[in-house]
Protein backbone atom coordinates (compact mmCIF):
# COMPACT_ATOMS: atom_id res chain seq x y z
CA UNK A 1 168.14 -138.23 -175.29
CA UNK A 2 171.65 -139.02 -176.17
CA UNK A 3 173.94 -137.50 -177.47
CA UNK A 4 178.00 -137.41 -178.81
CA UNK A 5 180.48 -137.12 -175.64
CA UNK A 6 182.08 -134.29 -177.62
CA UNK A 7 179.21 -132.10 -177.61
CA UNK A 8 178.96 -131.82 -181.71
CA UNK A 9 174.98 -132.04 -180.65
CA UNK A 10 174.92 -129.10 -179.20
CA UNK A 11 176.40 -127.00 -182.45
CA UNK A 12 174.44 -125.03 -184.14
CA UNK A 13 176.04 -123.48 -186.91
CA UNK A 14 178.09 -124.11 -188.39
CA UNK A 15 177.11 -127.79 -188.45
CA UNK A 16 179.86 -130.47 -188.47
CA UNK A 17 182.69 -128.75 -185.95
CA UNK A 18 183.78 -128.95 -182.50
CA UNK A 19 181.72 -126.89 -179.71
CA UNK A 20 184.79 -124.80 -179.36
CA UNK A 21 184.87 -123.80 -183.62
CA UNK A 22 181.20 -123.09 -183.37
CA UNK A 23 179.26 -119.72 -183.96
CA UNK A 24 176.76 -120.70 -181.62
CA UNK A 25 175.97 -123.40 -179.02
CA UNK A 26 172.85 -125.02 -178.45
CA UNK A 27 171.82 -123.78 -174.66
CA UNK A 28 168.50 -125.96 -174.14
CA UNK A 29 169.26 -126.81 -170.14
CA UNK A 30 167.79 -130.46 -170.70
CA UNK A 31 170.34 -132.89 -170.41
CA UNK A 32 171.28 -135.44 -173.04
CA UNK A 33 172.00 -139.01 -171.85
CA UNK A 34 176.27 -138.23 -170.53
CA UNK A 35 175.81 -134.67 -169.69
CA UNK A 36 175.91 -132.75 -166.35
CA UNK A 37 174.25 -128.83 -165.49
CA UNK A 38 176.41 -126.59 -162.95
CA UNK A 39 174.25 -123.48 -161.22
CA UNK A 40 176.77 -120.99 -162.45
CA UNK A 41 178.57 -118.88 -159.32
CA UNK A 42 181.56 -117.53 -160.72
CA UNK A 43 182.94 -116.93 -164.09
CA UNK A 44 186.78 -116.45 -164.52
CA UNK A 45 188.09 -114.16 -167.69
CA UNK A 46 191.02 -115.59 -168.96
CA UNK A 47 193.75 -112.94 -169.26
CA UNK A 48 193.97 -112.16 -172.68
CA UNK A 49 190.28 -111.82 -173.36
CA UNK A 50 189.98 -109.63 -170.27
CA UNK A 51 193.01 -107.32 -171.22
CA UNK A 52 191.29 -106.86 -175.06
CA UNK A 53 188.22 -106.03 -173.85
CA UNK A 54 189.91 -103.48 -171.04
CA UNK A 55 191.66 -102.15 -173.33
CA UNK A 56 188.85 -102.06 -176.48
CA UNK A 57 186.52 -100.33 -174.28
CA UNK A 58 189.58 -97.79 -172.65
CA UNK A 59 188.36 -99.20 -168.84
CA UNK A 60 184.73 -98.60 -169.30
CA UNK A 61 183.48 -101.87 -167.13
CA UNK A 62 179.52 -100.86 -168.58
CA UNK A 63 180.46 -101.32 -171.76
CA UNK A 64 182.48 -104.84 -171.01
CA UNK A 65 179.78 -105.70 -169.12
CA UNK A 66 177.02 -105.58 -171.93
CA UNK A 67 180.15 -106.48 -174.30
CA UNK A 68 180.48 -109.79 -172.13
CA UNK A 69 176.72 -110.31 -171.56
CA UNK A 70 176.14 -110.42 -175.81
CA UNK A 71 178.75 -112.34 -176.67
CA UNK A 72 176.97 -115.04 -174.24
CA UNK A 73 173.77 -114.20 -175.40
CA UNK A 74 174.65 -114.31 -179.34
CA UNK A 75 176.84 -117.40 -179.35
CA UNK A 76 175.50 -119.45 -176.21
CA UNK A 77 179.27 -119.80 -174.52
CA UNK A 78 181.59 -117.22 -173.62
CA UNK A 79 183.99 -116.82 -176.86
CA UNK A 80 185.57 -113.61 -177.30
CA UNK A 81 185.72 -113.09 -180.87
CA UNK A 82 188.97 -111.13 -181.32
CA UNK A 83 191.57 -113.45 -179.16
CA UNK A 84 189.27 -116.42 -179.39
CA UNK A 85 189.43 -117.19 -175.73
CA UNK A 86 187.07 -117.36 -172.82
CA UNK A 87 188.40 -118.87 -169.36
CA UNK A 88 186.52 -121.40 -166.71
CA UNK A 89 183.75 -121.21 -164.33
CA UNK A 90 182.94 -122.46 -160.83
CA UNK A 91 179.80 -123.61 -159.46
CA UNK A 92 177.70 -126.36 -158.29
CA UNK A 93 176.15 -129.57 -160.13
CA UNK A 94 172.52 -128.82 -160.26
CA UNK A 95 171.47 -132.31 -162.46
CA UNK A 96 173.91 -135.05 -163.49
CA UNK A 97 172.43 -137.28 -166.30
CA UNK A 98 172.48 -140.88 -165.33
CA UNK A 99 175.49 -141.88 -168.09
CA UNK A 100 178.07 -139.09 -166.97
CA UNK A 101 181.09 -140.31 -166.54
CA UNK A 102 182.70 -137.32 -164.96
CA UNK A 103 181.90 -138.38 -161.31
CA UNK A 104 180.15 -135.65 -160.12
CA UNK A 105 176.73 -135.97 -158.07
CA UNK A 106 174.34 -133.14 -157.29
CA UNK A 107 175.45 -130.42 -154.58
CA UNK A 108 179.41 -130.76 -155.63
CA UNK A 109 180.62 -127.78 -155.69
CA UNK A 110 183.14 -128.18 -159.16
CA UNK A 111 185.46 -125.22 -161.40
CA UNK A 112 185.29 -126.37 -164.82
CA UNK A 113 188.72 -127.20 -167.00
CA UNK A 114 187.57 -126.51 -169.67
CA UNK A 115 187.38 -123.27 -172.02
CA UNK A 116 184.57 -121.18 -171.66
CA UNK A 117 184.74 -120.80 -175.47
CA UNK A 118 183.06 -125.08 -175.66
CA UNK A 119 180.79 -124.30 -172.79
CA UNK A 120 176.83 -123.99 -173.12
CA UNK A 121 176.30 -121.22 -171.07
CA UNK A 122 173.17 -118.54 -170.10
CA UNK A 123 173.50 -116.01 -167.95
CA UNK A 124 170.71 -115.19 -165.88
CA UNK A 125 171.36 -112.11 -163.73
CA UNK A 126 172.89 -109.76 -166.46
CA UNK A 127 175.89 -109.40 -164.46
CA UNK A 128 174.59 -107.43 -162.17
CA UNK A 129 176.85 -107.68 -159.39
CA UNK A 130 180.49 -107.38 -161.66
CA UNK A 131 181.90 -103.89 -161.90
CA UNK A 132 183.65 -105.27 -165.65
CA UNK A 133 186.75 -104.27 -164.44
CA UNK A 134 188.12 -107.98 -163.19
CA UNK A 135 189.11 -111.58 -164.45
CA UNK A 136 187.01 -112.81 -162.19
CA UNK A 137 182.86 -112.05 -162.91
CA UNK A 138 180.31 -112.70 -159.64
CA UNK A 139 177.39 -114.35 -162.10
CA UNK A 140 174.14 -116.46 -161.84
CA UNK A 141 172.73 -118.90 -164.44
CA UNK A 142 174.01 -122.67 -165.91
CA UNK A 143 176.10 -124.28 -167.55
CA UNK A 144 175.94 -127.77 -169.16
CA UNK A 145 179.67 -130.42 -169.50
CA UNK A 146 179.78 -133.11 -171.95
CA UNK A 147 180.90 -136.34 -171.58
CA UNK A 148 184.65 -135.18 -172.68
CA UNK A 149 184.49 -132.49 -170.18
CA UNK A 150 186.51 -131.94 -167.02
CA UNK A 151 185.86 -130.79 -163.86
CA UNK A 152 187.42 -130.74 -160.62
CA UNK A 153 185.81 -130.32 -156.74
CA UNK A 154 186.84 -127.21 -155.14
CA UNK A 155 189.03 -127.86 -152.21
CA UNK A 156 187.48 -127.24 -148.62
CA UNK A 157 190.94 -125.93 -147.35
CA UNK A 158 191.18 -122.79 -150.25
CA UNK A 159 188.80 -119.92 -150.69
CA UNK A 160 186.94 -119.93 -153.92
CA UNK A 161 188.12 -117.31 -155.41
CA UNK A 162 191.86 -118.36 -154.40
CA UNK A 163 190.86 -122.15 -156.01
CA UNK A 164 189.34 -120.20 -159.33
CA UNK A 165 192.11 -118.54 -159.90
CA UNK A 166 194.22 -121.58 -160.14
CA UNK A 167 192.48 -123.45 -161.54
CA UNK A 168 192.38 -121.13 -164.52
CA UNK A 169 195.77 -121.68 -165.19
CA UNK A 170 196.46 -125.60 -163.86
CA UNK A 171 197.75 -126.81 -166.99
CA UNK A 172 200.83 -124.58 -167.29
CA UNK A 173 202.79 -125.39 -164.11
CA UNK A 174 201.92 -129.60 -165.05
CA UNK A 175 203.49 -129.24 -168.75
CA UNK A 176 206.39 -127.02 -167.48
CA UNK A 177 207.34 -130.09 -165.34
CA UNK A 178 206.90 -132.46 -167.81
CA UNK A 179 209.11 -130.86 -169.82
CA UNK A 180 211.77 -129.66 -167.71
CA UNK A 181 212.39 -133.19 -166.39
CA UNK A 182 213.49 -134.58 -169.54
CA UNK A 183 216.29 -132.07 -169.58
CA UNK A 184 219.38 -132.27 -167.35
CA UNK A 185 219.53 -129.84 -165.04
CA UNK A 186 218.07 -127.07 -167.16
CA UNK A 187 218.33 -123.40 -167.61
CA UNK A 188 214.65 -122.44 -167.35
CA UNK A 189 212.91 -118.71 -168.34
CA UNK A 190 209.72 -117.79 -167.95
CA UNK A 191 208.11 -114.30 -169.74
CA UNK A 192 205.60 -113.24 -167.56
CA UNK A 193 207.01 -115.20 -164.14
CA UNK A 194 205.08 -112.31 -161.54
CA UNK A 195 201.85 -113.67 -163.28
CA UNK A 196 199.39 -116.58 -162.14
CA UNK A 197 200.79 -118.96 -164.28
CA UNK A 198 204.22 -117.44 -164.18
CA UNK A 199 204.74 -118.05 -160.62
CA UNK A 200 203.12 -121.41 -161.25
CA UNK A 201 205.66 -122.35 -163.62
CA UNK A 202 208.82 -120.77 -161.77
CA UNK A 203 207.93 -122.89 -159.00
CA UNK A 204 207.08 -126.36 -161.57
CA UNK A 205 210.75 -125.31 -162.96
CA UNK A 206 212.48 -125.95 -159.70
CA UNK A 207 210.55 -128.98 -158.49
CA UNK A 208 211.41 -130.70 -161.76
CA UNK A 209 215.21 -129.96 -161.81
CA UNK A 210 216.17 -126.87 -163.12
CA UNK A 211 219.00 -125.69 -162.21
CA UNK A 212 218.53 -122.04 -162.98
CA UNK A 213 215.31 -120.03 -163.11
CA UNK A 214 214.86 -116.41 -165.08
CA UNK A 215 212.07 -114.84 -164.36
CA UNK A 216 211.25 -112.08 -166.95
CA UNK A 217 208.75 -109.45 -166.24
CA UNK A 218 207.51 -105.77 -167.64
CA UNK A 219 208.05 -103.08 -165.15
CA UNK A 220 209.94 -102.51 -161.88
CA UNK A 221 206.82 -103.00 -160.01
CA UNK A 222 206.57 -106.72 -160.67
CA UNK A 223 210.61 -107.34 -160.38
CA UNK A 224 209.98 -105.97 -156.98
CA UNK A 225 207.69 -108.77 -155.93
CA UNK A 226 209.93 -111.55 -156.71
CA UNK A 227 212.77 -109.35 -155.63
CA UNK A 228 214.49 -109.50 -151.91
CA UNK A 229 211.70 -108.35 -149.40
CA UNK A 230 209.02 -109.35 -152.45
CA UNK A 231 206.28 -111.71 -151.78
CA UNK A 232 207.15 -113.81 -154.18
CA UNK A 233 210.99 -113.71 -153.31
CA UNK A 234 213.02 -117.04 -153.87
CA UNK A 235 211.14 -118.73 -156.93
CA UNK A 236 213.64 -117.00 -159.75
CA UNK A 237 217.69 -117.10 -159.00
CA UNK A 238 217.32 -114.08 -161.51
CA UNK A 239 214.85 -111.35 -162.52
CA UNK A 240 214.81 -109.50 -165.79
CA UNK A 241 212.82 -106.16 -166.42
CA UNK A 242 212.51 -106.42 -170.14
CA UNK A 243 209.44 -105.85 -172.85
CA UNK A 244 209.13 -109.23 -173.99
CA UNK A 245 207.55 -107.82 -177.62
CA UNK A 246 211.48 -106.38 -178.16
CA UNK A 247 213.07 -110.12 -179.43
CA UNK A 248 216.46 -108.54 -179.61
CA UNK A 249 216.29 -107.11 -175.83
CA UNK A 250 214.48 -110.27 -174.61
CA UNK A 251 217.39 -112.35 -176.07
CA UNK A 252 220.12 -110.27 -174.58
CA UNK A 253 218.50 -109.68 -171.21
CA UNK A 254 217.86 -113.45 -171.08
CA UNK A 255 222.01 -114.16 -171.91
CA UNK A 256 222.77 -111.63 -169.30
CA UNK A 257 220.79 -113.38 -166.90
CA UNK A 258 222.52 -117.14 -167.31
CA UNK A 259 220.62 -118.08 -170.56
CA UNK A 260 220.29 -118.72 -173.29
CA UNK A 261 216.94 -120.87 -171.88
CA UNK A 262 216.84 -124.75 -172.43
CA UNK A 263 213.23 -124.22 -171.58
CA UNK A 264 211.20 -120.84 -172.12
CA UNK A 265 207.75 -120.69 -171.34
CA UNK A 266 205.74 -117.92 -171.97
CA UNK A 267 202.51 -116.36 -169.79
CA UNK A 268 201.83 -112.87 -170.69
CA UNK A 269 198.74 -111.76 -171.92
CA UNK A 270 199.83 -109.67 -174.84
CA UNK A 271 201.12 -110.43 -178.84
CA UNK A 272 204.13 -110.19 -180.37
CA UNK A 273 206.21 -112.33 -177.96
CA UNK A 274 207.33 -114.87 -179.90
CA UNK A 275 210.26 -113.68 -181.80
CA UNK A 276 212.01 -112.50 -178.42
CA UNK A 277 211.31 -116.41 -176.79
CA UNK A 278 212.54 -118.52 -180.23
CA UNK A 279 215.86 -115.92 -180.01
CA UNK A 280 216.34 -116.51 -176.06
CA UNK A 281 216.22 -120.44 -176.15
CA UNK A 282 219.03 -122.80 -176.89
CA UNK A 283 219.35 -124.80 -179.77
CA UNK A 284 217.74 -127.76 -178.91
CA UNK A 285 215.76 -126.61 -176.41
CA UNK A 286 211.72 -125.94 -176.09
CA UNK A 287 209.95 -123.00 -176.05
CA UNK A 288 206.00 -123.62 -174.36
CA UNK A 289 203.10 -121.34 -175.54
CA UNK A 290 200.93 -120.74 -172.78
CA UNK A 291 199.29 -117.90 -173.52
CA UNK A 292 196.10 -116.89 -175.94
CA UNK A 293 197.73 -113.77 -177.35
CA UNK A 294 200.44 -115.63 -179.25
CA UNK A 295 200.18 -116.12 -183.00
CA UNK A 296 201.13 -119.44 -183.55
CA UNK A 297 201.92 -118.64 -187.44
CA UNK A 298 204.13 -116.19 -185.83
CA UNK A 299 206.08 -118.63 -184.35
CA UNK A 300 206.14 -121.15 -186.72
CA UNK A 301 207.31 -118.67 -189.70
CA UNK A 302 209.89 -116.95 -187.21
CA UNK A 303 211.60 -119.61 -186.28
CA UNK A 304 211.29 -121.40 -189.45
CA UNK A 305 213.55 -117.74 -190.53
CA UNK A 306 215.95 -117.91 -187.84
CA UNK A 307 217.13 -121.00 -188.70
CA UNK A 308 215.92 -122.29 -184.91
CA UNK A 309 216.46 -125.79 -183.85
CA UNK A 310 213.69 -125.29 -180.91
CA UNK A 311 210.66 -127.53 -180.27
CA UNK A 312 207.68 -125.29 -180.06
CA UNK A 313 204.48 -126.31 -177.78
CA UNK A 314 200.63 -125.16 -177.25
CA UNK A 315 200.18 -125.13 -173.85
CA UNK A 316 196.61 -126.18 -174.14
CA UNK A 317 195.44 -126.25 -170.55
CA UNK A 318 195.07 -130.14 -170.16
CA UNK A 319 197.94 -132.56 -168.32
CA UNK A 320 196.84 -135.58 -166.40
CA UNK A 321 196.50 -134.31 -162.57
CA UNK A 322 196.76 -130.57 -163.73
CA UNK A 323 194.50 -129.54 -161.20
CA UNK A 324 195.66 -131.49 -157.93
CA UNK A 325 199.75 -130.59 -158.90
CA UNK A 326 198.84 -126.62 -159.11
CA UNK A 327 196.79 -127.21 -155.74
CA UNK A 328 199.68 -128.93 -154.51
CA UNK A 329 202.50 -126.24 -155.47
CA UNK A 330 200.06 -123.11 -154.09
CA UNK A 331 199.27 -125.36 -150.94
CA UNK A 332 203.26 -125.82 -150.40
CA UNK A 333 205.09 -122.60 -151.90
CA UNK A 334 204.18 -119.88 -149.77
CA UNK A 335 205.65 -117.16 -152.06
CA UNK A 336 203.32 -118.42 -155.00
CA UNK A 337 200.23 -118.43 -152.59
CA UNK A 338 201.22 -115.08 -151.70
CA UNK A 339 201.67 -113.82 -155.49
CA UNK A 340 197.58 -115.28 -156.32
CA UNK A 341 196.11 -113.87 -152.80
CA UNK A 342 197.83 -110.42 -153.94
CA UNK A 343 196.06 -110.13 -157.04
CA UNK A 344 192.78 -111.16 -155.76
């Protein structure tokens, strides 16, 4: 059978968009002429779906559990309907139709790089093994990529929960250094720098040429981890305990530390950050979106009303070589590869 490399076959309602607009998905595990099945081992939350659901259900993991298991079961993908988000997978190619052209032959062990939220997906196991209380979800059943899909092999040298969890967040570190580079010698901020991505992009920053980095985090208790005697000590020349939702604090905080930013980048998992990251950049400058909790009207109106001569960016998780450049900087930056390995 063939079918379109996008995956509009595989919609079912409503008829006519994307795979990641849809309702529901189409699960039927036969392939279609360019498609490829992974045996599902691990799922991996992304952030912002895992802290609404955390939060909606006040910590009970039974509840997220069944919560995670219907929303799979309803829609056929994993598409959380409040912050419209869903995260990546890992597992191994069980069938690879003959016109793939994504490389992959049977027994590869791949993570997906792509959104759960575009993914055909059943879940076979009912989650049996995952307490709901972490990004990362122990499951069984398939998955099925499209021709348009990505996927990368799991390095031999990483664990695979270590490789999951940056893989998850590959594209921010690979658009921060884009982006920094075309700057000279930038001042560089990132809200949410003791995060995954965070420490991804603090360490992007300085490989691309910044010549200051501000790392801004929440609480004491992260500032102390990229703080002297920290284990991620040395990727910011400044840290900056400040609630990124306060745009007036952020800014000043920000100035205190060397800014204004000519680059801010934002990780954190929760809304109401952009105000604080438009007021904390320089005119001219760029502020990157890398995080599903930010309102994109939000930013777009509010800098629109402060009169803000910033370029504004969707991180959206795709930059040629993503995958092998965060490998690269975990492999090479011991403080990052301590910062991941802490939270798993």
């Amino acid at each position: 059978m063939t079918g379109d490399p996008t995956g509009l076959h595989r919609v079912l309602e409503p008829v006519g968009v994307l795979p990641q607009a849809a309702q529901r998905l189409d699960t039927d595990p036969v392939l279609r002429h360019d498609e490829v099945r992974v045996r599902v081992e691990r799922l991996n939350l992304d952030a912002a779906s895992a802290r609404q659901l955390h939060d909606k259900h006040g910590g009970d993991g039974d509840a997220v559990r069944r919560e995670v298991l219907e929303i799979v079961r309803t829609r056929g993908k994993m598409h959380n309907p409040v912050t419209g988000s869903g995260g990546m997978l890992v597992g191994t190619v069980e069938e690879v139709a003959d016109g793939s052209p994504l490389g992959l032959q049977v027994g590869d062990r791949v993570a997906t790089l792509v959104s759960l939220t575009l993914t055909p997906l059943v879940l076979t196991d009912g989650l049996a093994r995952w307490d709901g209380l972490t990004e990362q979800v122990p499951a069984e059943g398939y998955a099925v990529l499209f021709g348009r899909s990505i996927a990368a092999r799991l390095p031999d040298d990483l664990s695979r929960e270590l490789a999951l969890s940056v893989m998850d967040v590959c594209g921010a570190p690979a658009l921060v250094e884009r982006h920094v580079a075309t700057y000279d010698a930038p001042t560089v901020v990132v809200v949410g720098g003791a995060g995954k991505s965070g420490s991804l992009c603090l360490a992007a920053a300085r490989r691309a040429g910044a010549s200051r980095v501000v790392a801004v985090v929440p609480h004491d208790a992260e500032a102390a981890l990229l703080r002297e005697g920290g284990v991620g000590e040395g990727l910011a020349d400044a840290v900056v305990v400040c609630d990124a939702r306060d745009p007036v604090a952020l800014r000043d905080a920000v100035a205190a530390a060397g800014g204004p930013a000519q680059v801010t980048v934002v990780c954190v998992d929760v809304p109401g950050c952009e105000g604080g990251a438009i007021l904390a950049t320089a005119a001219g400058g760029t502020v990157v979106f890398f995080s599903m909790a930010t309102s994109f009207s939000a930013a777009a109106l509010g800098a629109e009303g402060l009169a803000a001569d910033v370029t504004m960016l969707v991180g959206n998780g795709y930059v040629p070589g993503h995958a092998d450049l965060a490998l690269e900087i975990v492999r090479s930056t011991p403080a990052v590869r301590a910062l991941f390995e802490r939270r798993l």
